[in-house]
Protein backbone atom coordinates (compact mmCIF):
# COMPACT_ATOMS: atom_id res chain seq x y z
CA UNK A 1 -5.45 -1.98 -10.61
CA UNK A 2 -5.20 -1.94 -6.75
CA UNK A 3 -1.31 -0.74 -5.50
CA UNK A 4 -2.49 -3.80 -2.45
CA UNK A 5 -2.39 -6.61 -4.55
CA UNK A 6 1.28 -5.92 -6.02
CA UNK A 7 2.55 -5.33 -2.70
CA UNK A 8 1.10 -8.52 -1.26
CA UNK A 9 3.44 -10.45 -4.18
CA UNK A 10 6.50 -9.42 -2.63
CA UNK A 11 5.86 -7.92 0.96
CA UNK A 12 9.04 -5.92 2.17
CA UNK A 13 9.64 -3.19 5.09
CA UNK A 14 9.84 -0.65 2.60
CA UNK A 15 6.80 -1.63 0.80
CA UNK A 16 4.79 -2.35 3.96
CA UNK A 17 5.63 1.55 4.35
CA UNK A 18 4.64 2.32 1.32
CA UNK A 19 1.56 0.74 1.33
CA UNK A 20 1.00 1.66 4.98
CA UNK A 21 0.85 5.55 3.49
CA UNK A 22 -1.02 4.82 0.26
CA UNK A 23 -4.01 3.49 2.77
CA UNK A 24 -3.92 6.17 5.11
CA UNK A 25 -3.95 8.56 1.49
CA UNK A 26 -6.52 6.44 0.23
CA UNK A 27 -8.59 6.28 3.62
CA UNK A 28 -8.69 10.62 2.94
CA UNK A 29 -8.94 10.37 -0.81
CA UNK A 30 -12.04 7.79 0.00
């Protein structure tokens, strides 16, 4: 289950920042 695909369904400022974070965690986790 990839937090990406959910946030491409309904793409909003606050979920762009979310998901803007989540890479950058998942860029360190990875």
């Amino acid at each position: 289950m990839r937090i990406a695909d959910q946030y491409r369904i309904k793409p909003t400022r606050e979920q762009a920042n979310k998901i803007d974070n989540w890479r950058k965690l998942s860029a360190i986790s990875y």
